[in-house]
N, C-alpha and C. Protein backbone atom coordinates (compact mmCIF):
# COMPACT_ATOMS: atom_id res chain seq x y z
N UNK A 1 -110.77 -251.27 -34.15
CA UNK A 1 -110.66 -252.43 -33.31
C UNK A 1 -109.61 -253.38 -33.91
N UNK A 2 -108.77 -253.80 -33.00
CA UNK A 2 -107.71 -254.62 -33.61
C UNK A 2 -108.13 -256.32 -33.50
N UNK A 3 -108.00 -257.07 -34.69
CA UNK A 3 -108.54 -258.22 -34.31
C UNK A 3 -107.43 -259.11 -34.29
N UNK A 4 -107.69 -259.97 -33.30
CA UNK A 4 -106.38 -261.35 -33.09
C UNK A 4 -106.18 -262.02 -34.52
N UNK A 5 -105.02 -262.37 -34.33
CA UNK A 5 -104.45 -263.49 -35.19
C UNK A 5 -104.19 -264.65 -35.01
N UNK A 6 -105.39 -265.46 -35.42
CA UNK A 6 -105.56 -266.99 -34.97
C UNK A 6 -105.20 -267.90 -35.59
N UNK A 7 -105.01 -269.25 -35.39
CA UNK A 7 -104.09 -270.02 -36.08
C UNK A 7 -105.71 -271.25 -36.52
N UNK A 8 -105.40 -272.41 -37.72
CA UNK A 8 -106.51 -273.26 -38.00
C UNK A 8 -107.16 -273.63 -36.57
N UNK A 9 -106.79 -274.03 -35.27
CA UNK A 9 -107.74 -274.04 -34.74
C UNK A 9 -108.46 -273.60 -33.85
N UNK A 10 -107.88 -271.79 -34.27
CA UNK A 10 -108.94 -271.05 -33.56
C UNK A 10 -108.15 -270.08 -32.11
N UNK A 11 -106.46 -270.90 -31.90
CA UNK A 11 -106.13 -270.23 -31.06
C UNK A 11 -104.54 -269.35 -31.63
N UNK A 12 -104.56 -268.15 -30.45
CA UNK A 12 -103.34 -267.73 -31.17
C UNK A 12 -102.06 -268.41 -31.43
N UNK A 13 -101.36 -267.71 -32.61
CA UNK A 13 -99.96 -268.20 -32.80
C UNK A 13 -99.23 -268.34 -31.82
N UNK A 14 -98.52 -269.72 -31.46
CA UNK A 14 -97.30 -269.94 -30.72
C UNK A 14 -95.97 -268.66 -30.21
N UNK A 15 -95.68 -268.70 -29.43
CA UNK A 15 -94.15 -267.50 -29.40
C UNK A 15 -93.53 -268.20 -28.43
N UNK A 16 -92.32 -268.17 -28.55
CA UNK A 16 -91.77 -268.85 -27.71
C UNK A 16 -91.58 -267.16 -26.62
N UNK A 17 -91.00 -267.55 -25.34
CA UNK A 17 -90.81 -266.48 -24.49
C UNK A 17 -89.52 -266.90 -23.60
N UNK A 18 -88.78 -266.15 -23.06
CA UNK A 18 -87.85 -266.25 -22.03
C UNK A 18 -88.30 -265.68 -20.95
N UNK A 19 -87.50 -266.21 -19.84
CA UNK A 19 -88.18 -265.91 -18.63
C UNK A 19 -86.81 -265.84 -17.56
N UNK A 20 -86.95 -264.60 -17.26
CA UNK A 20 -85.85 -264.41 -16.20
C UNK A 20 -85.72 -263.52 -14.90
N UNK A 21 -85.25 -263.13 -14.08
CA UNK A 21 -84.92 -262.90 -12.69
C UNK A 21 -84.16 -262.88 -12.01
N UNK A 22 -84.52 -262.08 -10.81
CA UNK A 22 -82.83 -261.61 -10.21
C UNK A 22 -83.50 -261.27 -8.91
N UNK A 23 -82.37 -262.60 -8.01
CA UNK A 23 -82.46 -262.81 -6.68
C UNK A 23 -83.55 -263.43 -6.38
N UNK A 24 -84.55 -263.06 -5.88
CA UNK A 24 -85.91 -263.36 -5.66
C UNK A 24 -86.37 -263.54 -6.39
N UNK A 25 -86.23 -262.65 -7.57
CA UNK A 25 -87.24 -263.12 -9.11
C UNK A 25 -86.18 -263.95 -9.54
N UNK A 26 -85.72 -264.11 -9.27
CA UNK A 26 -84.82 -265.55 -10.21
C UNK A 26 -85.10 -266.70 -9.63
N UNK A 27 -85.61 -266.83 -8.27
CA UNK A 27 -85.77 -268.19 -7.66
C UNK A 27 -87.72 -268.36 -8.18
N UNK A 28 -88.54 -267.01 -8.43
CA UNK A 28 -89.66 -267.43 -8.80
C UNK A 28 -89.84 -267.43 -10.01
N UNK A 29 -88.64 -266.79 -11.04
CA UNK A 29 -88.54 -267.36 -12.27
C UNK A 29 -88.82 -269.21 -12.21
N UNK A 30 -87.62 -269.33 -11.59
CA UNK A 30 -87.77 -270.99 -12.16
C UNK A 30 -88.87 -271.61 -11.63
N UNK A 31 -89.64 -271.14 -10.07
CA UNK A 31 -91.07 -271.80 -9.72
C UNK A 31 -91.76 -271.94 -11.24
N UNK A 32 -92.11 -270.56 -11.63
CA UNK A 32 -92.95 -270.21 -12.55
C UNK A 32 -92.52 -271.17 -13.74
N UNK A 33 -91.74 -271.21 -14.84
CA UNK A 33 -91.04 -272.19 -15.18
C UNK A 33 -91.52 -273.65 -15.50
N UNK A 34 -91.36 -274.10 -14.14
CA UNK A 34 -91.56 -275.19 -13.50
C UNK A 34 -93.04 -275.57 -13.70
N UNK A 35 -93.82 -275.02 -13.13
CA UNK A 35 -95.22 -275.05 -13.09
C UNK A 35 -95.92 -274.45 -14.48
N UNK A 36 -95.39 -273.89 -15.73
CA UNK A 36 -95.78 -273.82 -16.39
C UNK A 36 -95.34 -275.00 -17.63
N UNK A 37 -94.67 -275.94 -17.36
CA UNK A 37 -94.39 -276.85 -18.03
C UNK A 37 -94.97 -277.29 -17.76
N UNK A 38 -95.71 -277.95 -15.98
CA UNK A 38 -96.77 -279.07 -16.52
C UNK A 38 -98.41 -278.21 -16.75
N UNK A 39 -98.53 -276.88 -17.26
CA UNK A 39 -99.76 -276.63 -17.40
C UNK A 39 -99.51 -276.17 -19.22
N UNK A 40 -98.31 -275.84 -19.20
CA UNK A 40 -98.20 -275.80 -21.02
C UNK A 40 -99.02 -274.46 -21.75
N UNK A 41 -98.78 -273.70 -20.89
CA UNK A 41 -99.07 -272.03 -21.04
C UNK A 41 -98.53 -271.52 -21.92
N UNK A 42 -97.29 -271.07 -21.96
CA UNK A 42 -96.98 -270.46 -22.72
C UNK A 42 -95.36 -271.50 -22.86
N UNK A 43 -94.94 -271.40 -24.36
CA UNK A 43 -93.83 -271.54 -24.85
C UNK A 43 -93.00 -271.18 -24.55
N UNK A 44 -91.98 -271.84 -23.66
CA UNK A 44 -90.77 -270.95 -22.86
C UNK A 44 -89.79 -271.83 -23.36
N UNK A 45 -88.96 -271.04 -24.43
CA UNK A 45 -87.64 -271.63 -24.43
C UNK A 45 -86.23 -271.81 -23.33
N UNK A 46 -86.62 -270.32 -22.74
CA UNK A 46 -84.88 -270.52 -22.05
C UNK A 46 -85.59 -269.23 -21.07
N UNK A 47 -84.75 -269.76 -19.91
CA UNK A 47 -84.61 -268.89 -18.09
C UNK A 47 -83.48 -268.45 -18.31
N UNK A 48 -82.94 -267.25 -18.05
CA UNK A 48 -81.88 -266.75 -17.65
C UNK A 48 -82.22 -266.21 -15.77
N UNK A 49 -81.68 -266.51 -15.10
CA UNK A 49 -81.47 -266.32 -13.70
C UNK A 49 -79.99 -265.46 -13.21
N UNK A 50 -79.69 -264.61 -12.56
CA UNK A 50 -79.08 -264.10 -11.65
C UNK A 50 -79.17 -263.75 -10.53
N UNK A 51 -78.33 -264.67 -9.43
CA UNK A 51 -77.97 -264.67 -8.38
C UNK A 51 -79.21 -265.34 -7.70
N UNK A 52 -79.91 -266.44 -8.42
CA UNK A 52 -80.57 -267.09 -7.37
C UNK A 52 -80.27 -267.89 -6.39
N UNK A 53 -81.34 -267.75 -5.33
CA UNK A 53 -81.13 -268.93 -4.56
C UNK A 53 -81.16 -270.48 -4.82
N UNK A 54 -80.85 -271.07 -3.72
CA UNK A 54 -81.23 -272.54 -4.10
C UNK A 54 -82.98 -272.59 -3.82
N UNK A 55 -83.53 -273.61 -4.89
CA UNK A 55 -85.06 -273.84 -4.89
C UNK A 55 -85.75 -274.45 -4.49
N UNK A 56 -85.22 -275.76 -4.80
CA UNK A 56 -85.97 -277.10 -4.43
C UNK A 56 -85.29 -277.90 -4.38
N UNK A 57 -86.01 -279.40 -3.63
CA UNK A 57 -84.92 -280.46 -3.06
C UNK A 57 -84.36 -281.00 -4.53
N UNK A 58 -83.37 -282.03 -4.31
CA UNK A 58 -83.03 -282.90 -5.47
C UNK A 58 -83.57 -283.32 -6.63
N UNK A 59 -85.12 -283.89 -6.19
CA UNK A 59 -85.89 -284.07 -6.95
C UNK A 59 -86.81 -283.45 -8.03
N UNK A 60 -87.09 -281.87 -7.52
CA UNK A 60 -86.80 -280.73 -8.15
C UNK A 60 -86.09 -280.41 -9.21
N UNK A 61 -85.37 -280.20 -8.48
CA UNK A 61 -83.74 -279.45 -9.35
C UNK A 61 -83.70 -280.45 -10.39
N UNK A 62 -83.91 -282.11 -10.55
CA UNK A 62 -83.43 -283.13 -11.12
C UNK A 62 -84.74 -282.99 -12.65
N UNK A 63 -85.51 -282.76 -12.19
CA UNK A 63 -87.23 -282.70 -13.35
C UNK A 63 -87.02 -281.31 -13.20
N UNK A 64 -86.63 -280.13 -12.96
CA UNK A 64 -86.36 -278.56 -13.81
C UNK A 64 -84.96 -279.34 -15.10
N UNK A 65 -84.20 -279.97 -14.55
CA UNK A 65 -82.94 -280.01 -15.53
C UNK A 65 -83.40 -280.54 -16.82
N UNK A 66 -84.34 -281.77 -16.78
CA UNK A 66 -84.89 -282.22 -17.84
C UNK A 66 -85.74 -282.15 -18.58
N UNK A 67 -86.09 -280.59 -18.39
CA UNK A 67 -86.83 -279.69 -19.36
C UNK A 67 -86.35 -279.75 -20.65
N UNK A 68 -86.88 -279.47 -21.21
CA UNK A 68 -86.79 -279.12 -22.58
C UNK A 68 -86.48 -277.59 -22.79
N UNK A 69 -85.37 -276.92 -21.99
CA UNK A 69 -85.52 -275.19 -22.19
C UNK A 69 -84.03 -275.36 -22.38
N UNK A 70 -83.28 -274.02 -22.40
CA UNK A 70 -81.83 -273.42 -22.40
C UNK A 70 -82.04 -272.90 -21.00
N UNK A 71 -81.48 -273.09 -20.12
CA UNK A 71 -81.41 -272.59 -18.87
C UNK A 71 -79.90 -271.89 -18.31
N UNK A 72 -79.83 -271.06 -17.80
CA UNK A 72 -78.81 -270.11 -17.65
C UNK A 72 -78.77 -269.70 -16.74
N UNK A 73 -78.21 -269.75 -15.42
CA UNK A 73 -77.84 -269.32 -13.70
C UNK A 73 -76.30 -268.65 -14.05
N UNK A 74 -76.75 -267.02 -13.35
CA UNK A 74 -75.36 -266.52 -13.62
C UNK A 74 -75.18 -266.43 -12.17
N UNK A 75 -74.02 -266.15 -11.73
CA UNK A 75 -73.78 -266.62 -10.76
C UNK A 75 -72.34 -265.64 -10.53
N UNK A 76 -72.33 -264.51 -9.08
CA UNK A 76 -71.11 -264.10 -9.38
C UNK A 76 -70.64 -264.46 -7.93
N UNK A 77 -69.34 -265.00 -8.34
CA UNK A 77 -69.04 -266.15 -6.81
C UNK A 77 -68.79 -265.06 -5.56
N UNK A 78 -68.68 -263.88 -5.65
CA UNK A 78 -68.38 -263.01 -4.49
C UNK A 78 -70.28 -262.92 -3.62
N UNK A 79 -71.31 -263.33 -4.39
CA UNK A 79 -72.29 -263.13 -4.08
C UNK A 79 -72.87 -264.06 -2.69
N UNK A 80 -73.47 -263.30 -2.07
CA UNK A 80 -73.64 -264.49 -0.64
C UNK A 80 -75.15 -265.32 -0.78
N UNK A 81 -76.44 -265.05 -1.73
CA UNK A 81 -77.54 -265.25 -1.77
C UNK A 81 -77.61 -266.07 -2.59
N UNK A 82 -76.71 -266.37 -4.00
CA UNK A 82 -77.24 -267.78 -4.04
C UNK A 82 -76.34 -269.05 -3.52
N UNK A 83 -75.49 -269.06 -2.40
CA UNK A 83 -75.32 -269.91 -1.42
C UNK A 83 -76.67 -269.86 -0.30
N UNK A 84 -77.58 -269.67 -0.55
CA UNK A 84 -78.85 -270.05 0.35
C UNK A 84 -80.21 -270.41 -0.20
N UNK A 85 -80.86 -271.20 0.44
CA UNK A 85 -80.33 -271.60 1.55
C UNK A 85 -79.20 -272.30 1.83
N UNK A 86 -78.83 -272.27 3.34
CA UNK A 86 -77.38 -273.79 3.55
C UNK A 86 -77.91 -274.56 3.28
N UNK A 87 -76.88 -275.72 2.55
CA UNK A 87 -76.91 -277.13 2.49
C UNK A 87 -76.79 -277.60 3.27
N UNK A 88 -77.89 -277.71 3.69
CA UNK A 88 -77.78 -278.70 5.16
C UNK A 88 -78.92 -279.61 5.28
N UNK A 89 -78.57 -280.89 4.95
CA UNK A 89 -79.24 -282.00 4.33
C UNK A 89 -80.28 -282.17 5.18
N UNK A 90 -79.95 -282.19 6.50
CA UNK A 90 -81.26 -282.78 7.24
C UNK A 90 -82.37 -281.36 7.61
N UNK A 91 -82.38 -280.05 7.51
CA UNK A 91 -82.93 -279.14 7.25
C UNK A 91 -83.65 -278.90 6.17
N UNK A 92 -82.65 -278.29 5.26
CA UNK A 92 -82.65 -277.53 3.86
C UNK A 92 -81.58 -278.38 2.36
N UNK A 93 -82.90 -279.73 2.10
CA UNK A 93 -81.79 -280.19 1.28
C UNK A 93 -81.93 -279.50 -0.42
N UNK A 94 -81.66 -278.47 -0.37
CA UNK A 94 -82.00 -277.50 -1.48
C UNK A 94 -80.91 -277.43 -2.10
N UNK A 95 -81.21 -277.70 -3.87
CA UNK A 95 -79.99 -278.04 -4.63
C UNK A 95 -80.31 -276.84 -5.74
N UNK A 96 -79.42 -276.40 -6.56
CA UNK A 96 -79.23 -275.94 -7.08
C UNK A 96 -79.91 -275.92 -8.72
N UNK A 97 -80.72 -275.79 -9.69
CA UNK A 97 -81.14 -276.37 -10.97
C UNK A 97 -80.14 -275.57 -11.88
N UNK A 98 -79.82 -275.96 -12.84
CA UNK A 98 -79.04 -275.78 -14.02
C UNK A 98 -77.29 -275.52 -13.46
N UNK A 99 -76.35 -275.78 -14.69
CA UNK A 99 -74.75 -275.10 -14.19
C UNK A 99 -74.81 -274.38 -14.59
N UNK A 100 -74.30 -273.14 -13.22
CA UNK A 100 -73.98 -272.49 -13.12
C UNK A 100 -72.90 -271.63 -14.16
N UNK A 101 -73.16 -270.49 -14.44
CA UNK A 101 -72.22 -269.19 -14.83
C UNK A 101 -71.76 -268.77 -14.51
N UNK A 102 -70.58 -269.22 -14.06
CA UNK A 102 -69.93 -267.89 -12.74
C UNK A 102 -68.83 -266.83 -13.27
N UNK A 103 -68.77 -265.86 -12.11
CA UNK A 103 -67.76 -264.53 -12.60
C UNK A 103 -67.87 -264.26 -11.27
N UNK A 104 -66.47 -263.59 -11.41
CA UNK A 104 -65.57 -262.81 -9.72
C UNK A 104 -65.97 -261.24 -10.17
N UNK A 105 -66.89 -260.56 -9.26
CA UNK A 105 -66.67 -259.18 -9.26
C UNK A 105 -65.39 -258.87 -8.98
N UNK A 106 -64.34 -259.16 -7.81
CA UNK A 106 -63.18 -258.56 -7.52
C UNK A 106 -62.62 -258.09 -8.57
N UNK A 107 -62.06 -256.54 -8.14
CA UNK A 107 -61.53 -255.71 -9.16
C UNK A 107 -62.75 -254.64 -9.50
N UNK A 108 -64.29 -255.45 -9.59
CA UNK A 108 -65.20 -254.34 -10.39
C UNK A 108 -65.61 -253.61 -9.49
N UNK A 109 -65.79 -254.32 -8.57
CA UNK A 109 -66.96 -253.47 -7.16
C UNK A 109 -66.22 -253.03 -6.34
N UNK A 110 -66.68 -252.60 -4.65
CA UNK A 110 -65.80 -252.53 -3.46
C UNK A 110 -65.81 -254.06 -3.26
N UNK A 111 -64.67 -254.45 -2.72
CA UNK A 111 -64.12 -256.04 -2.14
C UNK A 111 -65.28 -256.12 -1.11
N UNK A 112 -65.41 -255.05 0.01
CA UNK A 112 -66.11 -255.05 0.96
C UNK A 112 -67.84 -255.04 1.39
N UNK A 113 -68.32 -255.19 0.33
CA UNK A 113 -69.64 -254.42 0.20
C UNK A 113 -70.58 -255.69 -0.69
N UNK A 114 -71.26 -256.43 0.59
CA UNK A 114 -72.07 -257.26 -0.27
C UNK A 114 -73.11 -257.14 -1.03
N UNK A 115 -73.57 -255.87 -0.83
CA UNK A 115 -74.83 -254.89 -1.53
C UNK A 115 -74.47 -255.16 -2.96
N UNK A 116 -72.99 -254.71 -2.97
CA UNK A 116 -72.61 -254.60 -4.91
C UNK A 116 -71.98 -255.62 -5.40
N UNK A 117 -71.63 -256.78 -4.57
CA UNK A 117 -71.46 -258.19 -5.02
C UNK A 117 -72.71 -258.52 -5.49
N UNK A 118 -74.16 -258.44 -4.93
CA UNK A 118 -75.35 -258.37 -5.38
C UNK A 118 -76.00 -257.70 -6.46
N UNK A 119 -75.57 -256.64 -6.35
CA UNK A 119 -76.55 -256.21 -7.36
C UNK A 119 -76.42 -256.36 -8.76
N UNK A 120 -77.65 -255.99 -9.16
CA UNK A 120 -77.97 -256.20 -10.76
C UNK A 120 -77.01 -255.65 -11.57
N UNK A 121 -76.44 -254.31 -11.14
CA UNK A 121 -75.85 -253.75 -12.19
C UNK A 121 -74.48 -254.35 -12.45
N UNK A 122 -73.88 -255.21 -11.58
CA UNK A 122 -72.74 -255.96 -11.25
C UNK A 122 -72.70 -256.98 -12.06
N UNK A 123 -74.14 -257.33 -11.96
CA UNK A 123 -74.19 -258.84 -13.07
C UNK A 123 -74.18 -257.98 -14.55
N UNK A 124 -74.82 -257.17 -14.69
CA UNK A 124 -75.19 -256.90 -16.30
C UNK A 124 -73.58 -256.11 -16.63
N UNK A 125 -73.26 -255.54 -15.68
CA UNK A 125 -71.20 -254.83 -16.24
C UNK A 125 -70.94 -256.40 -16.44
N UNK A 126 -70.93 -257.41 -15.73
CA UNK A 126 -70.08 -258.71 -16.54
C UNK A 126 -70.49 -259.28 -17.99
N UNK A 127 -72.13 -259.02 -18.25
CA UNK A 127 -72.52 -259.66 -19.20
C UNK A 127 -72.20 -258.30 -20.33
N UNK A 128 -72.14 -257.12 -19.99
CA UNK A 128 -71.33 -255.85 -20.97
C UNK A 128 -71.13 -254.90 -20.41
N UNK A 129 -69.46 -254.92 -20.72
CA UNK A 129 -69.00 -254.39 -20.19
C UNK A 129 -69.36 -252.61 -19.95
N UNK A 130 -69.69 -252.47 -20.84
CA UNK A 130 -70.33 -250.69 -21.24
C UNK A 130 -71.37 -250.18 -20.49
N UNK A 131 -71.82 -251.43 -19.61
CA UNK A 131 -72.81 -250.89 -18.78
C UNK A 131 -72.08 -251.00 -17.48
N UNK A 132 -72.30 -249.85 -17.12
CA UNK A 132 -71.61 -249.08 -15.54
C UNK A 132 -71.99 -250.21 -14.34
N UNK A 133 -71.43 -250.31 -13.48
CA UNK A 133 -71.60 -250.46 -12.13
C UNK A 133 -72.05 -249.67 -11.35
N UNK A 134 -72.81 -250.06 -10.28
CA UNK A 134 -73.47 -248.79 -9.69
C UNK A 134 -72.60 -248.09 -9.42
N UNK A 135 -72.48 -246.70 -9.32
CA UNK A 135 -71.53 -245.67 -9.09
C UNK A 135 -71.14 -245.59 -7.33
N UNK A 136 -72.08 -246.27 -6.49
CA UNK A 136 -72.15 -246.34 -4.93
C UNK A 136 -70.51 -247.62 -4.75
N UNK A 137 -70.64 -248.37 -5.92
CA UNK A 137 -70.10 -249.65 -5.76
C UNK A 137 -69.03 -249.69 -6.41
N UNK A 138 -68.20 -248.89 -6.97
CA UNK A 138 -67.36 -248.53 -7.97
C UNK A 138 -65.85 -248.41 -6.62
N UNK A 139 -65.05 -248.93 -6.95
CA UNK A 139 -63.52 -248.92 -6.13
C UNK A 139 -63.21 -247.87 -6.02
């Protein structure tokens, strides 16, 4: 039987954790995030996000920024999903949390093909290079 490792008062040791996502999981990365700062769950230093959407109104975006984390939105400008929702104030006044990382697929992917402006493997060939592009998405 393996027994926990508890700290003087009884609960486990601290870890800090990162927390990240892509597309959809990147916009419920930062919910999650968000809502675990004011419940103080677990130790989250830093979000890394790719290609999220926009989240929440101003006021949002404004109390995610003044977290206490490293926050990181990569962002590849050929991508059409995290331009959404539109900014369109009297609708969808949905702003953006943290600056942005950006990078141009053009050159890596097809020009034509928003699938591989999207995808994951597009973001991770920018963050190294040694990792392939999907082979569907390749020029």
């Amino acid at each position: 039987m393996q027994e926990q490792i508890r700290t003087a008062k009884g609960r486990p040791p601290c870890r800090s954790f990162v927390v990240t996502g892509h597309s959809l999981g990147a916009a419920l990365a930062t919910l999650f995030v968000m809502k675990n700062k004011e419940k103080s769950r677990f130790d989250i230093t830093t979000i890394c996000t790719f290609a999220s959407p926009r989240v929440g109104e101003a006021q949002f975006a404004e109390q995610f920024n003044q977290l206490p984390l490293t926050s990181w939105r990569i962002v590849n400008t050929r991508d059409i999903v995290p331009r959404l929702p539109l900014p369109i104030p009297v609708f969808f006044g949905y702003q953006h949390v943290a600056k942005a990382s950006s990078f141009s697929s053009v050159g890596t992917v097809k020009w034509w093909n928003s699938v591989c402006w999207h995808s994951m493997y597009t973001y991770l060939h920018w963050l190294d290079p040694t990792i392939d592009v999907d082979t569907k998405c390749k020029p």
